[in-house]
ModelCIF file with pLDDT and N, C-alpha, C, O atoms, coordinates in Angstrom:
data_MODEL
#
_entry.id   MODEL 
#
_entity.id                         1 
_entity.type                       polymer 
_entity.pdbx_number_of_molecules   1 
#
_entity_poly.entity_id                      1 
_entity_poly.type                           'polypeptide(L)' 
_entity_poly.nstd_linkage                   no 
_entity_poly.nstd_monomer                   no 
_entity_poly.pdbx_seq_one_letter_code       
;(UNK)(UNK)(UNK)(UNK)(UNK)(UNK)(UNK)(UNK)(UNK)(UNK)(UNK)(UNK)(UNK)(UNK)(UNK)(UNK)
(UNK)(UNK)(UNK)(UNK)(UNK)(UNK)(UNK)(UNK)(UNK)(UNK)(UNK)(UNK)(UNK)(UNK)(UNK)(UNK)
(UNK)(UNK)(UNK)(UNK)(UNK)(UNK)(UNK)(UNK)(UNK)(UNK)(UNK)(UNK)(UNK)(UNK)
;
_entity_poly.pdbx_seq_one_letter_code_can   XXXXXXXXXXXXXXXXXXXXXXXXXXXXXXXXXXXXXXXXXXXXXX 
_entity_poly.pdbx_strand_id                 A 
#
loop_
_entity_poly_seq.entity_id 
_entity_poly_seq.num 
_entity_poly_seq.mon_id 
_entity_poly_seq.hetero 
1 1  UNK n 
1 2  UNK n 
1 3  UNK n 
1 4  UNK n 
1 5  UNK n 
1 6  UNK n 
1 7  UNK n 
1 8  UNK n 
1 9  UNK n 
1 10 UNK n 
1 11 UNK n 
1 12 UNK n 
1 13 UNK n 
1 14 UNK n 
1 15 UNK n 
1 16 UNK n 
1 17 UNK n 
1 18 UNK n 
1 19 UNK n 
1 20 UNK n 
1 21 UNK n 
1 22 UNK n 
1 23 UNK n 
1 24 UNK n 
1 25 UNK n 
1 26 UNK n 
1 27 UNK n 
1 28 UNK n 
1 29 UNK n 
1 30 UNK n 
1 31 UNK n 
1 32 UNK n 
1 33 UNK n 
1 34 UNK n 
1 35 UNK n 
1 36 UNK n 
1 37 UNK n 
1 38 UNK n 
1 39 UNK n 
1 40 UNK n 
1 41 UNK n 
1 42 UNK n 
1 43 UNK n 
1 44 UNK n 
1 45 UNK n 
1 46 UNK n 
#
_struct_asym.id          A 
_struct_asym.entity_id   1 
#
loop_
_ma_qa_metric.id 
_ma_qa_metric.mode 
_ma_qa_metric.name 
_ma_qa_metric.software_group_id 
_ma_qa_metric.type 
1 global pLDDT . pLDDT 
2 local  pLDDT . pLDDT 
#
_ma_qa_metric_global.metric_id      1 
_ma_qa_metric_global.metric_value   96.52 
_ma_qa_metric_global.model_id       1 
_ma_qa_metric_global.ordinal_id     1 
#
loop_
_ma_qa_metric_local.label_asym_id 
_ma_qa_metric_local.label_comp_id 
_ma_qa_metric_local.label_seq_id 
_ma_qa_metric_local.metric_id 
_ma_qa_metric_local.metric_value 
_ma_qa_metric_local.model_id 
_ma_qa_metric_local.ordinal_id 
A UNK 1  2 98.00 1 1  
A UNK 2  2 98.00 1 2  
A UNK 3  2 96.00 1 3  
A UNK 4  2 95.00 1 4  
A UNK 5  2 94.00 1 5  
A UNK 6  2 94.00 1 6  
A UNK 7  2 95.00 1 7  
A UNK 8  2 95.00 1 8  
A UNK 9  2 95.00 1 9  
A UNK 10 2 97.00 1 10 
A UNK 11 2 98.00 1 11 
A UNK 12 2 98.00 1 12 
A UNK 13 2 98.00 1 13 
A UNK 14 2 98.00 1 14 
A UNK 15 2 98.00 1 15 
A UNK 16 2 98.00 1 16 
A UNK 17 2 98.00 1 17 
A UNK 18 2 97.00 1 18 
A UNK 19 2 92.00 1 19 
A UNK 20 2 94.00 1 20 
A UNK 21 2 97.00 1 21 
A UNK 22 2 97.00 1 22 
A UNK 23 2 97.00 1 23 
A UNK 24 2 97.00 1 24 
A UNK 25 2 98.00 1 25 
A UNK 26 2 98.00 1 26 
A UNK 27 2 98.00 1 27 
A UNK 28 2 98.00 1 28 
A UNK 29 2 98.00 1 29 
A UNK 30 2 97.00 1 30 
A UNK 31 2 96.00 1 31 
A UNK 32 2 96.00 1 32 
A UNK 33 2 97.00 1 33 
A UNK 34 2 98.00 1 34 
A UNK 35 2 98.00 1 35 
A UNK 36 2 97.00 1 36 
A UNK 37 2 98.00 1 37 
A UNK 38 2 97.00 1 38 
A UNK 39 2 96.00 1 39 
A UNK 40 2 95.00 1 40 
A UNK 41 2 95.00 1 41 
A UNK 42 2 90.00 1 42 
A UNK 43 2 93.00 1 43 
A UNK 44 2 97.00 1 44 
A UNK 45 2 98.00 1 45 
A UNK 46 2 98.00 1 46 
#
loop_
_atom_site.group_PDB 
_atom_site.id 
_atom_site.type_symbol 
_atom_site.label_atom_id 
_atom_site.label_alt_id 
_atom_site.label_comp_id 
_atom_site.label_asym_id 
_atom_site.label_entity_id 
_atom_site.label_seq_id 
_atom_site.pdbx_PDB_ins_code 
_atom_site.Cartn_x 
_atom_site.Cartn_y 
_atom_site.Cartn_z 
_atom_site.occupancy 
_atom_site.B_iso_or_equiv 
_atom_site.pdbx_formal_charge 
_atom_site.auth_seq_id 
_atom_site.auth_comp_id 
_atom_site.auth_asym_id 
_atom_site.auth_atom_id 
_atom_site.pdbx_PDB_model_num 
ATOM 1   N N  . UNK A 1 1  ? 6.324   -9.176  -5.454  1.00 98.00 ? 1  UNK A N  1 
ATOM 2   C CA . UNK A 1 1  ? 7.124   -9.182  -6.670  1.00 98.00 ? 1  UNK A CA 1 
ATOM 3   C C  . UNK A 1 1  ? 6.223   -8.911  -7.862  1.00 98.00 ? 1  UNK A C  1 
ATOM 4   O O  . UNK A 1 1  ? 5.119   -9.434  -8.008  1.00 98.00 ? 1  UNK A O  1 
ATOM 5   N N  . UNK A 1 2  ? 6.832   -7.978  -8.771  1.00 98.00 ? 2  UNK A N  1 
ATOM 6   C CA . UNK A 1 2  ? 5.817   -7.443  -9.962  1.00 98.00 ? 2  UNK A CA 1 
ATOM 7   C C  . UNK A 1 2  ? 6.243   -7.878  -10.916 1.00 98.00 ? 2  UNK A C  1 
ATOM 8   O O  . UNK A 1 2  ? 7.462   -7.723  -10.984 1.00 98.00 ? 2  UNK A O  1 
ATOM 9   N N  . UNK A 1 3  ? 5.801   -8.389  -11.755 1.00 96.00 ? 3  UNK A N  1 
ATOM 10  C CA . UNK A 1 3  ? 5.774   -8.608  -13.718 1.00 96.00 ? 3  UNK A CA 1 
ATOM 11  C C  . UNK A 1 3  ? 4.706   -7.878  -14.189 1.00 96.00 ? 3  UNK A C  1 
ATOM 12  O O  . UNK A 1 3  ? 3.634   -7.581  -13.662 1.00 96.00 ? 3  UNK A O  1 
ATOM 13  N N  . UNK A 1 4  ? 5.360   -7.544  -15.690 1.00 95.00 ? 4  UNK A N  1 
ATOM 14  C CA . UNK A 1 4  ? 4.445   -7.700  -16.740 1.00 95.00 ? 4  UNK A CA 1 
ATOM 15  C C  . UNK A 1 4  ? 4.110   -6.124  -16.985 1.00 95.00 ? 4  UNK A C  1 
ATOM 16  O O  . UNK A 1 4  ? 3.556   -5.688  -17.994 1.00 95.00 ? 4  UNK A O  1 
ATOM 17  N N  . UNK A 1 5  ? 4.657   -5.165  -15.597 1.00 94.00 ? 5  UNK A N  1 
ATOM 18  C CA . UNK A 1 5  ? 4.604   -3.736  -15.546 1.00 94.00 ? 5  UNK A CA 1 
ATOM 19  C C  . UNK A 1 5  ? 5.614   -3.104  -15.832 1.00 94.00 ? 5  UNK A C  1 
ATOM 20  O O  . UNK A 1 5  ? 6.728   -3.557  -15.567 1.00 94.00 ? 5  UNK A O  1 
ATOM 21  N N  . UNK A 1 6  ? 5.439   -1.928  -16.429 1.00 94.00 ? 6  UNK A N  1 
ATOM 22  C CA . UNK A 1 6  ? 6.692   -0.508  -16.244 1.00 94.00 ? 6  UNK A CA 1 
ATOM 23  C C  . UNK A 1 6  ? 6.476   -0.029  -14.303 1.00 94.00 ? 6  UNK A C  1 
ATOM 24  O O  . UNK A 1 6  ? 6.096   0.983   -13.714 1.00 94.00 ? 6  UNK A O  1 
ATOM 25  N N  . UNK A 1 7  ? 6.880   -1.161  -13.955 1.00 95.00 ? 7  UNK A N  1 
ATOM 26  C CA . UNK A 1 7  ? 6.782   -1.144  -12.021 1.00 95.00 ? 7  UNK A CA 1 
ATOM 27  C C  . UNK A 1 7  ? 7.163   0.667   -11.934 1.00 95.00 ? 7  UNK A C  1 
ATOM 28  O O  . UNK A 1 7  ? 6.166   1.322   -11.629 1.00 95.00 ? 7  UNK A O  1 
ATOM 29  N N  . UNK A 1 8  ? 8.449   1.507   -12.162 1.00 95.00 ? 8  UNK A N  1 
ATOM 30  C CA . UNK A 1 8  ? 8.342   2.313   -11.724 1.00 95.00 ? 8  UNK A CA 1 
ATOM 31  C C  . UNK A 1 8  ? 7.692   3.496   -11.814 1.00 95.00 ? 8  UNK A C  1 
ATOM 32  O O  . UNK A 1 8  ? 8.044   4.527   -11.240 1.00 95.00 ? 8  UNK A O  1 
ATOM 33  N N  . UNK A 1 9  ? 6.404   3.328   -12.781 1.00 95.00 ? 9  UNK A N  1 
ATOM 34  C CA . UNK A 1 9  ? 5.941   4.607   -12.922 1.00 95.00 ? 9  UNK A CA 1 
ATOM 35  C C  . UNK A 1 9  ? 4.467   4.389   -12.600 1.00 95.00 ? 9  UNK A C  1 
ATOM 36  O O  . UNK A 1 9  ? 3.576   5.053   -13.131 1.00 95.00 ? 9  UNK A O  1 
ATOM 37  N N  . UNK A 1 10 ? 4.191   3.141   -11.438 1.00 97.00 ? 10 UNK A N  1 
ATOM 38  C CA . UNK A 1 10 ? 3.319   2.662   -10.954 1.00 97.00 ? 10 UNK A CA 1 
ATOM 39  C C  . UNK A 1 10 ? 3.084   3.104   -9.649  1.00 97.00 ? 10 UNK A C  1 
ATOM 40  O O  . UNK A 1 10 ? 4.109   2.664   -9.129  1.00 97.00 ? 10 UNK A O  1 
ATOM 41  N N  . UNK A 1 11 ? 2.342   3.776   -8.540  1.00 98.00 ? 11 UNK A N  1 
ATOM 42  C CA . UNK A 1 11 ? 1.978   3.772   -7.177  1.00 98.00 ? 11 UNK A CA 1 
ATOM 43  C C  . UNK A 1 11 ? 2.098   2.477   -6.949  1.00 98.00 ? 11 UNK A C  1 
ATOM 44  O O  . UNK A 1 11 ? 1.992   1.614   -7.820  1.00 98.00 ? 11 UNK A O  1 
ATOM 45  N N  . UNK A 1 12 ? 2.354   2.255   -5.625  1.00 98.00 ? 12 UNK A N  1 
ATOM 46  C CA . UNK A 1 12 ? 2.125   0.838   -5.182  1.00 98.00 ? 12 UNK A CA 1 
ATOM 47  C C  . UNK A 1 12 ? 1.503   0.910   -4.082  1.00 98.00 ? 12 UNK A C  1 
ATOM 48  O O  . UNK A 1 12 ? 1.691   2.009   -3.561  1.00 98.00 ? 12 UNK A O  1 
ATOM 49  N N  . UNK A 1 13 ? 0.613   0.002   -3.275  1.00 98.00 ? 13 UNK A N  1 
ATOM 50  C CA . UNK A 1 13 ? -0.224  -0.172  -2.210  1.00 98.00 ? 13 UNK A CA 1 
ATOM 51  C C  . UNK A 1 13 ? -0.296  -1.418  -1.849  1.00 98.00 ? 13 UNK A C  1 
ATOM 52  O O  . UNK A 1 13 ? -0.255  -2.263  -2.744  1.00 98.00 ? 13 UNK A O  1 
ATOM 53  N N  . UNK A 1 14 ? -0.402  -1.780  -0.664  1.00 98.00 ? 14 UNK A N  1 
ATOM 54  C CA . UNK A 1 14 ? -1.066  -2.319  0.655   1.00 98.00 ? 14 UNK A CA 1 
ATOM 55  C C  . UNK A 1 14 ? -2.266  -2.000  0.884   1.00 98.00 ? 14 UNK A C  1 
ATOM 56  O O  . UNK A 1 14 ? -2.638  -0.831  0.986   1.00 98.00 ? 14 UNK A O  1 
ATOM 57  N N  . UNK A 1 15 ? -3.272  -3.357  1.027   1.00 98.00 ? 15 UNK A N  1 
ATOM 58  C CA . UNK A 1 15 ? -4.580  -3.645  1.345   1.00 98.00 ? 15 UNK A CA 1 
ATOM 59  C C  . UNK A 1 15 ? -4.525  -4.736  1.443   1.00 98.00 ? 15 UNK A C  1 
ATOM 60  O O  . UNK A 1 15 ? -3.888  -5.610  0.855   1.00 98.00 ? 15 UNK A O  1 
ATOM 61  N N  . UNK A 1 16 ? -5.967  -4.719  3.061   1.00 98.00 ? 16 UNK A N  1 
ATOM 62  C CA . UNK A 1 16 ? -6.048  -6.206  3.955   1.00 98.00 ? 16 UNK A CA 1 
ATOM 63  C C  . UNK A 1 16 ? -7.080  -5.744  3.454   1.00 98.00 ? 16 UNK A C  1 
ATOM 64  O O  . UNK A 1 16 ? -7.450  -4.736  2.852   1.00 98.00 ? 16 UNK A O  1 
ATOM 65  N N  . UNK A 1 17 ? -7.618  -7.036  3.959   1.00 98.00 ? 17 UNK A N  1 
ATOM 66  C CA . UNK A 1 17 ? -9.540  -7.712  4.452   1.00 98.00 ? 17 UNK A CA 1 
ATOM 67  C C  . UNK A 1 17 ? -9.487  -8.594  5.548   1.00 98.00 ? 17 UNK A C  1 
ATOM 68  O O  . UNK A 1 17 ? -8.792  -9.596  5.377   1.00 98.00 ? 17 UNK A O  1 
ATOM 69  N N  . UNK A 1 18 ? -10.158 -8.440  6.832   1.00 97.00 ? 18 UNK A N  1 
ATOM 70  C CA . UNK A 1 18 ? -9.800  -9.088  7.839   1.00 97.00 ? 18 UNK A CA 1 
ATOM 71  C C  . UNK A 1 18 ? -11.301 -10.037 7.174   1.00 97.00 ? 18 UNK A C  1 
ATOM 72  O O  . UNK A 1 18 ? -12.111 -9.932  6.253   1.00 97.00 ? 18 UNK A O  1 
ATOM 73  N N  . UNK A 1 19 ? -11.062 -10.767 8.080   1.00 92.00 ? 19 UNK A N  1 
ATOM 74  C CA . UNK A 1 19 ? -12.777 -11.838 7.915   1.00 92.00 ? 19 UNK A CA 1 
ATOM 75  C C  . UNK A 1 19 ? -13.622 -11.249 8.009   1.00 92.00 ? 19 UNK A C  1 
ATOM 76  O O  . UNK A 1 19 ? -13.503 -10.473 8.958   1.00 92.00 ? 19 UNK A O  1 
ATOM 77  N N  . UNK A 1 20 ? -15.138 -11.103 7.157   1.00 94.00 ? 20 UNK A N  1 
ATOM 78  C CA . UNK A 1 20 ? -16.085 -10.430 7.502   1.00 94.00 ? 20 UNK A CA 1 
ATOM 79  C C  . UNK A 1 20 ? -16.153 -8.997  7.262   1.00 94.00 ? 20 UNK A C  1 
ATOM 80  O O  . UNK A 1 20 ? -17.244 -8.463  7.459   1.00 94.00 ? 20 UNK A O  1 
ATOM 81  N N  . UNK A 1 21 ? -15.002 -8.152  6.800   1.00 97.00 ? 21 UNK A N  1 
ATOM 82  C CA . UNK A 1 21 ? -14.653 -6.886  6.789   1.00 97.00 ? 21 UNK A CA 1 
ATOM 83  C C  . UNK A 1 21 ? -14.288 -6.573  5.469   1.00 97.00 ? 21 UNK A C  1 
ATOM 84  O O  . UNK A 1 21 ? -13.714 -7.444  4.815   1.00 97.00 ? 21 UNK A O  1 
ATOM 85  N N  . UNK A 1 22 ? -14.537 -5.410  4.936   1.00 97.00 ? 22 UNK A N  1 
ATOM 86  C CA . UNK A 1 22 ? -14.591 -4.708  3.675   1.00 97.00 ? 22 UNK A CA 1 
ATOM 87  C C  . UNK A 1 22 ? -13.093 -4.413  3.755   1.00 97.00 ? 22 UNK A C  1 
ATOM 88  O O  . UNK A 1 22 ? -12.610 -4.138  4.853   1.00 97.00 ? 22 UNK A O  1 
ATOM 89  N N  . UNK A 1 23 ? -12.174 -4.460  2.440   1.00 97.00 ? 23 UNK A N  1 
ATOM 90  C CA . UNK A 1 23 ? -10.944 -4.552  2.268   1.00 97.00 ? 23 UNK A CA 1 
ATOM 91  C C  . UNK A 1 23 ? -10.599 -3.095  2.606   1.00 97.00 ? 23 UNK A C  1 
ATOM 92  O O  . UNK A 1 23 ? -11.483 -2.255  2.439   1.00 97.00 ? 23 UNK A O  1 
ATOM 93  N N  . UNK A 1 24 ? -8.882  -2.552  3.261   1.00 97.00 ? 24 UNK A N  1 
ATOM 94  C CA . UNK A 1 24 ? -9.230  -1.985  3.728   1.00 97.00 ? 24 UNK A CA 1 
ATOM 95  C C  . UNK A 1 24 ? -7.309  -1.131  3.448   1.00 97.00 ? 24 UNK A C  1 
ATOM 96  O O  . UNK A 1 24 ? -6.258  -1.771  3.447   1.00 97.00 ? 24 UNK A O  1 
ATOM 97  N N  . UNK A 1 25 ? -7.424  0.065   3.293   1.00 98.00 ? 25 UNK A N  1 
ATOM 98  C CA . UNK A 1 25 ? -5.860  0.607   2.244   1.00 98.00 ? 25 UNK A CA 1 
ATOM 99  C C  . UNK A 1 25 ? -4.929  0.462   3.425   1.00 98.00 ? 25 UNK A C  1 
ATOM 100 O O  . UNK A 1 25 ? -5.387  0.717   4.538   1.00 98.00 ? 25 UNK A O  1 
ATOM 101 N N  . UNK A 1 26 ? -3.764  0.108   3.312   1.00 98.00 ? 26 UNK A N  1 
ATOM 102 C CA . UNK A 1 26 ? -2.598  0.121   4.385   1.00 98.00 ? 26 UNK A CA 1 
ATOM 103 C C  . UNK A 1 26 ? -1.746  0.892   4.335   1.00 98.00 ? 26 UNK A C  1 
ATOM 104 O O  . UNK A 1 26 ? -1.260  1.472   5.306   1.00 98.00 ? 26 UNK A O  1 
ATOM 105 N N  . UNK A 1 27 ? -1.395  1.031   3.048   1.00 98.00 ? 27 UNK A N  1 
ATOM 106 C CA . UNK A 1 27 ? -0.068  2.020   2.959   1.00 98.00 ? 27 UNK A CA 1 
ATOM 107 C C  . UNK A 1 27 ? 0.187   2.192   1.433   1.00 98.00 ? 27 UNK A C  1 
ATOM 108 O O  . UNK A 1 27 ? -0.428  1.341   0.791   1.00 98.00 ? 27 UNK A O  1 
ATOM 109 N N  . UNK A 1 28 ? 0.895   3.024   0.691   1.00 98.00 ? 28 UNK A N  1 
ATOM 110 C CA . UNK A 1 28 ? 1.571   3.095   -0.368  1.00 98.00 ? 28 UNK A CA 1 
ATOM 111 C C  . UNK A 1 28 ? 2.216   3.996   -0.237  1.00 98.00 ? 28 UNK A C  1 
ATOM 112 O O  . UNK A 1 28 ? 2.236   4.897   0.601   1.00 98.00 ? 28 UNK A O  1 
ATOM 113 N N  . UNK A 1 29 ? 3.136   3.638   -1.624  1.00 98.00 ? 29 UNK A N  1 
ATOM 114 C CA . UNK A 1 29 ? 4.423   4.110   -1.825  1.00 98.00 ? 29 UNK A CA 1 
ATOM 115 C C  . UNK A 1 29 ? 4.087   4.418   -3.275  1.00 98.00 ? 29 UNK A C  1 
ATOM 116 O O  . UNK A 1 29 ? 3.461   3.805   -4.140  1.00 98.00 ? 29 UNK A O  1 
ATOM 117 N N  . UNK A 1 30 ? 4.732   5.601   -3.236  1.00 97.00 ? 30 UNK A N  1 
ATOM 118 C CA . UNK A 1 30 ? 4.153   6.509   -4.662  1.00 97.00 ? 30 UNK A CA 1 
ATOM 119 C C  . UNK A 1 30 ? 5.934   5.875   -6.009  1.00 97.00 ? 30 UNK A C  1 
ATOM 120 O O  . UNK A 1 30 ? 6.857   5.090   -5.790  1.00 97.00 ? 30 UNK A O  1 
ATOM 121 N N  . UNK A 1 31 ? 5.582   6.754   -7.256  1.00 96.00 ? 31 UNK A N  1 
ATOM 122 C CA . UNK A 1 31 ? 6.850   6.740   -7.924  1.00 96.00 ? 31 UNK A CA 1 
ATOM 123 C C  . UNK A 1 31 ? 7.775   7.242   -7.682  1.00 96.00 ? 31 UNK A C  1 
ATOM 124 O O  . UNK A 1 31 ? 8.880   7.014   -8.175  1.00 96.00 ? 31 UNK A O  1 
ATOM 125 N N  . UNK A 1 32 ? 7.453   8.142   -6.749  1.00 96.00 ? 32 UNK A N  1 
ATOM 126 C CA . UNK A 1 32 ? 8.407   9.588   -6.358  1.00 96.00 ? 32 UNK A CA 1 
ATOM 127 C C  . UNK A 1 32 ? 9.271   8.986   -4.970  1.00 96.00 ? 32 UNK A C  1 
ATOM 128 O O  . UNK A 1 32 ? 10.155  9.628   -4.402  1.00 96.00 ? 32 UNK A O  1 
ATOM 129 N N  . UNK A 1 33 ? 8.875   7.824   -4.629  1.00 97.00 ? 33 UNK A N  1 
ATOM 130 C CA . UNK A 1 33 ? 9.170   7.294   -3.259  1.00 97.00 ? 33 UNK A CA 1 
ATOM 131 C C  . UNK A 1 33 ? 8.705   7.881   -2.307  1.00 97.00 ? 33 UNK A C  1 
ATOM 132 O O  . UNK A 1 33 ? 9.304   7.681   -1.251  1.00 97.00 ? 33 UNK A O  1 
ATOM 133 N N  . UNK A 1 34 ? 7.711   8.648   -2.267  1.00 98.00 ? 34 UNK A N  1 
ATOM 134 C CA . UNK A 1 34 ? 6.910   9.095   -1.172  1.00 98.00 ? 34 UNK A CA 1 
ATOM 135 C C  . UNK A 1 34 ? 5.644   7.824   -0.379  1.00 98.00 ? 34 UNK A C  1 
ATOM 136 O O  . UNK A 1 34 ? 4.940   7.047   -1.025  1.00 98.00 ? 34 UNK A O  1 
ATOM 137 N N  . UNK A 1 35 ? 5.668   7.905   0.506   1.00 98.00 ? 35 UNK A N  1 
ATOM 138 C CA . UNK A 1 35 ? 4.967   7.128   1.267   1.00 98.00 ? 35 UNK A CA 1 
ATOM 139 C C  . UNK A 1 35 ? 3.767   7.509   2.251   1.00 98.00 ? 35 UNK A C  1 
ATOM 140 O O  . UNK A 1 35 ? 3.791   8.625   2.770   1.00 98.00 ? 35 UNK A O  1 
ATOM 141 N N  . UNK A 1 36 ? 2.742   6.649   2.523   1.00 97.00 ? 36 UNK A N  1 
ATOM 142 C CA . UNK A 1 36 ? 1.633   7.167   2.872   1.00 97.00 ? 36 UNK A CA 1 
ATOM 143 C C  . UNK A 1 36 ? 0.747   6.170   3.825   1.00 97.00 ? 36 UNK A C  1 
ATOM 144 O O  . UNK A 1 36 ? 0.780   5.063   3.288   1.00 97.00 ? 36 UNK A O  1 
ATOM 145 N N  . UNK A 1 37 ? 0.068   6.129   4.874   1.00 98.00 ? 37 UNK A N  1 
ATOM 146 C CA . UNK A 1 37 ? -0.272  5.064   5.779   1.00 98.00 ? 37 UNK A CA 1 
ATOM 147 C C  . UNK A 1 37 ? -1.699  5.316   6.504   1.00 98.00 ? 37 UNK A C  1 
ATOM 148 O O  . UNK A 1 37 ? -2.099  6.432   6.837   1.00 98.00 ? 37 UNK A O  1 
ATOM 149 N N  . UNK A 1 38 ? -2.366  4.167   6.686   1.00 97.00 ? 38 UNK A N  1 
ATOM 150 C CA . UNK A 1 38 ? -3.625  4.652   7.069   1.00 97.00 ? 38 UNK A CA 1 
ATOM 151 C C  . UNK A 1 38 ? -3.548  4.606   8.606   1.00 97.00 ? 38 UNK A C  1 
ATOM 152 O O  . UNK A 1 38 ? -2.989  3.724   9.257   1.00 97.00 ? 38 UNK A O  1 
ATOM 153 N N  . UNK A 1 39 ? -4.265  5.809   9.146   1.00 96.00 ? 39 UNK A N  1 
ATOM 154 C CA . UNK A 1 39 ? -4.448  6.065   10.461  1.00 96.00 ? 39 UNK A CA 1 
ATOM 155 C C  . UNK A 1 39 ? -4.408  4.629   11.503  1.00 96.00 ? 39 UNK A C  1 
ATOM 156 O O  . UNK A 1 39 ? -4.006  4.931   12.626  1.00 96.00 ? 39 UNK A O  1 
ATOM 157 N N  . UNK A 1 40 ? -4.752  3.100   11.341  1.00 95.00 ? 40 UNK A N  1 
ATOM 158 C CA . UNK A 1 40 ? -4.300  2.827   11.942  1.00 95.00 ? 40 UNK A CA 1 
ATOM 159 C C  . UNK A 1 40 ? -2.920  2.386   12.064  1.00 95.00 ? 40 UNK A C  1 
ATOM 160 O O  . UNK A 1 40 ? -2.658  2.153   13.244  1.00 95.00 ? 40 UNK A O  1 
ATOM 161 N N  . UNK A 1 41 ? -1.992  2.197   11.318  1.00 95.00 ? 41 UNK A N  1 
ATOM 162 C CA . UNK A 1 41 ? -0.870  1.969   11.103  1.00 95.00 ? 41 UNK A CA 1 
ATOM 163 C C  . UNK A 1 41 ? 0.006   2.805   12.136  1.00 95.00 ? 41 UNK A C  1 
ATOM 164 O O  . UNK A 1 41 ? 1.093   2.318   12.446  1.00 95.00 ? 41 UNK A O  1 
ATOM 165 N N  . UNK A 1 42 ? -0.312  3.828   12.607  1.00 90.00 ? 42 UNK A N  1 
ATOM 166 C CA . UNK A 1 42 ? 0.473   4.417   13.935  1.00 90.00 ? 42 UNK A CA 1 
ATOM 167 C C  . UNK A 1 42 ? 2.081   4.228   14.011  1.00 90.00 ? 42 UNK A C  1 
ATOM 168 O O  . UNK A 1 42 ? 2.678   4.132   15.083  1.00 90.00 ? 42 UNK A O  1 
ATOM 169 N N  . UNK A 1 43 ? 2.644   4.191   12.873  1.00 93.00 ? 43 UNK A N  1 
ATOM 170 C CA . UNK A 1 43 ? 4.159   3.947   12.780  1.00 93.00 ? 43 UNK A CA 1 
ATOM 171 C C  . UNK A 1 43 ? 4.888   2.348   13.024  1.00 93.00 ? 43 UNK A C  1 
ATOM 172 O O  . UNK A 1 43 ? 6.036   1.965   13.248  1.00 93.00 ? 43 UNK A O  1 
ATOM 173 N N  . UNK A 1 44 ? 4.131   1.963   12.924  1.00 97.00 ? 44 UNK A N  1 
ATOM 174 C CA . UNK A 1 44 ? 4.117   0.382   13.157  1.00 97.00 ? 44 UNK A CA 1 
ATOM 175 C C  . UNK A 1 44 ? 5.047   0.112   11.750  1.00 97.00 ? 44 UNK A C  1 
ATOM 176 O O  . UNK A 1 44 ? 6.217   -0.271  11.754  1.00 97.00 ? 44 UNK A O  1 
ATOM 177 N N  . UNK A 1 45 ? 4.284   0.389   10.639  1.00 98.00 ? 45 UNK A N  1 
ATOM 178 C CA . UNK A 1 45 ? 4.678   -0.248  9.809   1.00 98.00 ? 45 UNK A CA 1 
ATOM 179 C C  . UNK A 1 45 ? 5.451   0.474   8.687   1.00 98.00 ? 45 UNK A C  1 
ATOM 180 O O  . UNK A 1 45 ? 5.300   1.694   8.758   1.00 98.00 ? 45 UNK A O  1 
ATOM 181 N N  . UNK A 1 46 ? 6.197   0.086   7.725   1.00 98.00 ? 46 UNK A N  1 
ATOM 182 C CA . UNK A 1 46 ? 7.128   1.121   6.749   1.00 98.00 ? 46 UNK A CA 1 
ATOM 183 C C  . UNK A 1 46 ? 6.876   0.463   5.501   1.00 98.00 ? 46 UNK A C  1 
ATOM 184 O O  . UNK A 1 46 ? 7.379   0.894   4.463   1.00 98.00 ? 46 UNK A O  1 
#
C-alpha cells in the first residue's frame, strides 16, 4: 500500500534479500501496466 505518491506515474517493483544474499529485483509493473520478471520467477509469479 502506497502514500504520499502520485502512485500512478510511478514504476513499481518487487525485491527480496534472502539471508546472507545481496537484494535481489523480482518483478515490476510499469505505469503503462506492463510487467516484467526476473529469470527466476519462471511464471510462478504475477
Amino acid at each position: 500500500a502506497v502514500s504520499g505518491l502520485t502512485f500512478n506515474v510511478y514504476h513499481m517493483h518487487w525485491y527480496r534479500q534472502a539471508p546472507g544474499k545481496q537484494r535481489e529485483w523480482v518483478a515490476t509493473v510499469t505505469q503503462n501496466f506492463l510487467t516484467k520478471y526476473g529469470d527466476f520467477v519462471k511464471g510462478r509469479f504475477t
